[in-house]
Protein backbone atom coordinates (compact mmCIF):
# COMPACT_ATOMS: atom_id res chain seq x y z
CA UNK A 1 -193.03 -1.73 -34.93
CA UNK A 2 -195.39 -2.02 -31.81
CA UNK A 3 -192.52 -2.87 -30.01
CA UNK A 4 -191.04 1.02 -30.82
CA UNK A 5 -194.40 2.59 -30.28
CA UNK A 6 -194.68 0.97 -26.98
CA UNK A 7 -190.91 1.98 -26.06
CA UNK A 8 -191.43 6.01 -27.00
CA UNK A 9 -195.21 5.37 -24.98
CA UNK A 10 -193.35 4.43 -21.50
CA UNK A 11 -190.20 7.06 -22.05
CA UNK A 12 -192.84 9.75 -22.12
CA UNK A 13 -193.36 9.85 -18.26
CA UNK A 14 -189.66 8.73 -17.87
CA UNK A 15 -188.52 11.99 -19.96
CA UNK A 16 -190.99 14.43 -17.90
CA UNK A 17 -189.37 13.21 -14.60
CA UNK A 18 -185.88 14.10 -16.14
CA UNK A 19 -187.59 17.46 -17.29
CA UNK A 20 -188.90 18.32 -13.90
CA UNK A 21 -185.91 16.85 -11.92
CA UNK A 22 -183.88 19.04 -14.08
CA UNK A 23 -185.94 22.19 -13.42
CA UNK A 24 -185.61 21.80 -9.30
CA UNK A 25 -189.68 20.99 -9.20
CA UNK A 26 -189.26 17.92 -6.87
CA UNK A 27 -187.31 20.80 -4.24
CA UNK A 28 -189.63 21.51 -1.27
CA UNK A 29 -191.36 24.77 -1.11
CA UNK A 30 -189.46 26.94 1.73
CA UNK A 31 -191.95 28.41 4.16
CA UNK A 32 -191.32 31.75 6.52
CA UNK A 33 -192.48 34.60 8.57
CA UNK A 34 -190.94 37.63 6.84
CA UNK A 35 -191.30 41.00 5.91
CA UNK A 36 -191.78 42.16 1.94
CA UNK A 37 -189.35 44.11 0.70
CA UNK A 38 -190.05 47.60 0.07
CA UNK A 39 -191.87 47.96 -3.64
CA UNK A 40 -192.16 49.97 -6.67
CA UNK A 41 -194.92 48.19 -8.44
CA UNK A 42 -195.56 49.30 -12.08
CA UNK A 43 -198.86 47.76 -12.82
CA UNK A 44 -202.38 47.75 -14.41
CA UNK A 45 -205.88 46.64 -13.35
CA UNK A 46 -207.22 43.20 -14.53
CA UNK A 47 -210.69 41.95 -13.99
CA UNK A 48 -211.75 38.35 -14.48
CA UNK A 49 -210.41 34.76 -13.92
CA UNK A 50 -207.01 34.32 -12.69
CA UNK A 51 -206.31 31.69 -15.37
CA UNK A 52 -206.17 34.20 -18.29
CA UNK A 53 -203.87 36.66 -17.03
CA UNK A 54 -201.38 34.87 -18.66
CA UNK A 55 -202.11 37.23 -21.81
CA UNK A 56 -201.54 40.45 -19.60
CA UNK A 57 -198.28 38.92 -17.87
CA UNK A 58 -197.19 38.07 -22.31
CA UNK A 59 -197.84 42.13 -23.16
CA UNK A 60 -196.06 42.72 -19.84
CA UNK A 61 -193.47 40.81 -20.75
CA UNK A 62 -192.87 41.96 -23.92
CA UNK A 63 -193.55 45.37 -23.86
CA UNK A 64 -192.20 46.83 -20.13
CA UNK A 65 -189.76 44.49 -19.31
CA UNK A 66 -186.73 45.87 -22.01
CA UNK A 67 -187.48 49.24 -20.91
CA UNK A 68 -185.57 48.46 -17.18
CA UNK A 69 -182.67 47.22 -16.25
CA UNK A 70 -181.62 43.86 -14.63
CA UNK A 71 -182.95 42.21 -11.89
CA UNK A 72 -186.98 43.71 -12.67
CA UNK A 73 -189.67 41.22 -11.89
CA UNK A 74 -193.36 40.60 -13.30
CA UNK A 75 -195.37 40.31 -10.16
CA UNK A 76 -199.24 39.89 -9.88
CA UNK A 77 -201.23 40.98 -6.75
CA UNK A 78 -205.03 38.96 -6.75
CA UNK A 79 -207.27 40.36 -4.24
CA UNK A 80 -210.20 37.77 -4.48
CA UNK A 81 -209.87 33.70 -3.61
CA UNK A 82 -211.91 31.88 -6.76
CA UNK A 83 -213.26 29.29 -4.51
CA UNK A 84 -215.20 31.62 -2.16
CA UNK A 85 -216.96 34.60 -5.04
CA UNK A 86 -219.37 33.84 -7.12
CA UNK A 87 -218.69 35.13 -10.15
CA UNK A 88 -214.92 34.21 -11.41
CA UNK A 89 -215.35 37.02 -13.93
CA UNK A 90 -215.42 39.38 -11.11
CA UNK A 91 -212.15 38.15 -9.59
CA UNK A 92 -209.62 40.97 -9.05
CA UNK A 93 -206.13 41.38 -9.46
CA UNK A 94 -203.33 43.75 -10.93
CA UNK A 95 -200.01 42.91 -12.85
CA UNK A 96 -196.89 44.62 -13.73
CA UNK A 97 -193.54 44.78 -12.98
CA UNK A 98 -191.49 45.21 -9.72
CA UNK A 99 -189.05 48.62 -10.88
CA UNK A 100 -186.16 49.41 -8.50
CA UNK A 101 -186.35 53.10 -6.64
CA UNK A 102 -183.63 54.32 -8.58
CA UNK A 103 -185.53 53.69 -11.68
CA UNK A 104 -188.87 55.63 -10.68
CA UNK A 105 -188.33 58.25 -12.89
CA UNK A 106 -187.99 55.89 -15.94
CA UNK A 107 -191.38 54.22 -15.07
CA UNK A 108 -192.95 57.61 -14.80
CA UNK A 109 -191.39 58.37 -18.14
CA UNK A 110 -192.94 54.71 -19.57
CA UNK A 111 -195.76 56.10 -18.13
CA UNK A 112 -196.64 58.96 -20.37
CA UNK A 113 -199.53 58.54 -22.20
CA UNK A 114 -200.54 55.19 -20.64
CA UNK A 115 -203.33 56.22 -18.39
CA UNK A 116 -203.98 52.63 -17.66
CA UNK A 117 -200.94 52.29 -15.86
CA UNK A 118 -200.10 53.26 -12.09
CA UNK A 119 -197.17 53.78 -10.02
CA UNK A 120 -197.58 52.66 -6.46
CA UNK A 121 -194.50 52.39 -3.50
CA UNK A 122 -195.60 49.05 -1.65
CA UNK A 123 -194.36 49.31 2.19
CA UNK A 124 -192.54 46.49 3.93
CA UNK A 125 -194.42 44.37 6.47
CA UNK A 126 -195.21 41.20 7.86
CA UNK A 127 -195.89 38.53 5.47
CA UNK A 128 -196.04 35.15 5.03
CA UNK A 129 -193.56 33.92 2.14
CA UNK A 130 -193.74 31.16 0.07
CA UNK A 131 -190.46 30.43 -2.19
CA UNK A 132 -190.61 27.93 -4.63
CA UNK A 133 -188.77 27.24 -7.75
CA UNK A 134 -190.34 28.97 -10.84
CA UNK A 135 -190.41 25.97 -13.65
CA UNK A 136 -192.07 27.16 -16.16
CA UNK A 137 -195.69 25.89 -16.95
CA UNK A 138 -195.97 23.05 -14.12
CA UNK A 139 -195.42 25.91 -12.09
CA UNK A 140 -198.69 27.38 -12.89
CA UNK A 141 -200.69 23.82 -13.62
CA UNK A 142 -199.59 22.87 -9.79
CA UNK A 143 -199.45 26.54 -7.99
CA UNK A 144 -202.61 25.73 -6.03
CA UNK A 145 -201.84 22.48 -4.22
CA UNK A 146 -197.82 22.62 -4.42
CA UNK A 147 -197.57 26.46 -3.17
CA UNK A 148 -201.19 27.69 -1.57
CA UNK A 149 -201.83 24.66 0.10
CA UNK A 150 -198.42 24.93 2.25
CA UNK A 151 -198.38 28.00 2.18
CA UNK A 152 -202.10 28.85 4.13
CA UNK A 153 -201.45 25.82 6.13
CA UNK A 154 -198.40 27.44 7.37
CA UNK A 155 -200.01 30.79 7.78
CA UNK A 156 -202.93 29.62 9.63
CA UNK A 157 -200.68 26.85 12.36
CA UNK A 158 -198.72 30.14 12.66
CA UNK A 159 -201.84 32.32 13.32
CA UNK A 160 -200.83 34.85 10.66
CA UNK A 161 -204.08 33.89 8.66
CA UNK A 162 -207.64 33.39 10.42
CA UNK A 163 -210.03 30.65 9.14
CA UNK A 164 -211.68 31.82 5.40
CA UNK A 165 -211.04 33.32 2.64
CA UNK A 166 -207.22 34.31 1.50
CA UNK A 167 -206.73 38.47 1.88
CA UNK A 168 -204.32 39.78 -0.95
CA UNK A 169 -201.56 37.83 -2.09
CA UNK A 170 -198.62 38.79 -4.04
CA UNK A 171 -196.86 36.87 -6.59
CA UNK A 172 -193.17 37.78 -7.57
CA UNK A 173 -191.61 35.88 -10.48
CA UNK A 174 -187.92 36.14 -10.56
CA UNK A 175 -187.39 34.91 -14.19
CA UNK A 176 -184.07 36.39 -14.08
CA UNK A 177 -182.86 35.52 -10.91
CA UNK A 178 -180.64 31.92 -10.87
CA UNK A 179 -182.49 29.94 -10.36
CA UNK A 180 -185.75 31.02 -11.46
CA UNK A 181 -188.15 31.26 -8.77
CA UNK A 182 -191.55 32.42 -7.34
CA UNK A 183 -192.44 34.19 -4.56
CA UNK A 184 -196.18 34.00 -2.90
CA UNK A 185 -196.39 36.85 -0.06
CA UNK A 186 -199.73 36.88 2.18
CA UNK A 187 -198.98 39.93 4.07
CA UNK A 188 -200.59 40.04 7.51
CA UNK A 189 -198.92 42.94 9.25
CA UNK A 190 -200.48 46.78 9.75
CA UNK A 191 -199.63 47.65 6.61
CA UNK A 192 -201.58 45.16 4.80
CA UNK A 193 -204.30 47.48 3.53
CA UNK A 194 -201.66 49.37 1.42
CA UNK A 195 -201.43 46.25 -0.59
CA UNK A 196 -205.41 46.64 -1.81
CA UNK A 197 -204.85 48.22 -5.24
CA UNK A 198 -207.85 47.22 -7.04
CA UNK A 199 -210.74 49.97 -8.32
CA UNK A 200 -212.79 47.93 -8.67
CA UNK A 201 -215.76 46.80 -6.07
CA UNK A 202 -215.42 43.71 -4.27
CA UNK A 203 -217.26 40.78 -5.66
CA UNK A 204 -220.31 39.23 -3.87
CA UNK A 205 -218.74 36.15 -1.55
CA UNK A 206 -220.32 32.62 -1.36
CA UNK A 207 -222.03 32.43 2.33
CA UNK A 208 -219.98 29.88 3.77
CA UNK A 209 -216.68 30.07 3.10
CA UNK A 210 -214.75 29.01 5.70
CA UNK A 211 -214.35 25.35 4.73
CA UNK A 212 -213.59 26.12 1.05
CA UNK A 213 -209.53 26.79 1.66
């Protein structure tokens, strides 16, 4: 019987490589200089740690995405980098959905009577885009060092990101698109400031942060 414990033991690993294999996780994370395209974000504010807005992006998922048609994202835009505040619970970010411009009128119908919810038109400009393929929860459990860590290694050899902490950063997952896949935008260009949604303050920074990224 050992002998069959031992067997299902080793095909464990053996049947997560398949999995992730499968899923397009071993593809290399494409790197460019791009612009975003222009955006109708749906979204509402979130406050706190960046690992539990998994709940928000579940409501979000649920409850606005049947409401428009094909081809609408969930997107998250996180304003503060967790290794350089202080306070995690302070972190800021906003989530929602990516609506098309023809649909505007339907999200300001969704709208009504949500007064947690806003509406903003996100311009295109200069970014630096990460695309990787969206697999699910090793997605998430790997985002920092398979995505970020290309990604602001790219932006800073590039000189589209100085030395410090990350500015904005927008997250697009294309669920529906074939194959699934996530975009990470750092936009750099003169625009960038339109991209700073959050109400809330800014949280208080560690003092050196320029070796923490």
């Amino acid at each position: 019987m050992w002998l069959w414990l031992l067997s299902g033991i080793l095909s464990i690993p053996l049947i997560l490589l398949a999995y992730l294999s499968w899923t397009g996780f071993f593809i290399p994370v494409r790197l460019q200089i791009t612009k975003t395209p222009r955006l109708l974000f749906l979204y509402k504010q979130h406050l706190g740690p960046y690992k539990k807005v998994g709940k928000a992006f579940s409501i979000i998922r649920e409850k606005y995405l049947p409401h428009f048609g094909p081809g609408t994202s969930l997107a998250g835009l996180y304003f503060d980098s967790p290794a350089c505040v202080l306070d995690e619970d302070r972190c800021r970010s906003c989530v929602g959905v990516l609506v098309r411009e023809e649909e505007e009128s339907k999200a300001r119908a969704f709208m009504v009577g949500k007064p947690f919810l806003k509406l903003k038109s996100l311009p295109s400009t200069d970014s630096v885009l990460a695309t990787s393929r969206l697999c699910g929860w090793v997605t998430y459990l790997t985002l920092g060092w398979r995505v970020y860590k290309p990604l602001l290694s790219y932006a800073r050899k590039t000189k589209s990101l100085p030395e410090g902490c990350v500015p904005a950063t927008l997250e697009v997952y294309n669920e529906g698109h074939q194959p699934a896949l996530l975009e990470v935008y750092l936009p750099f260009g003169n625009d960038r400031e339109e991209f700073n949604l959050s109400a809330y303050p800014k949280p208080p920074y560690k003092p050196d942060t320029s070796k923490k990224l």
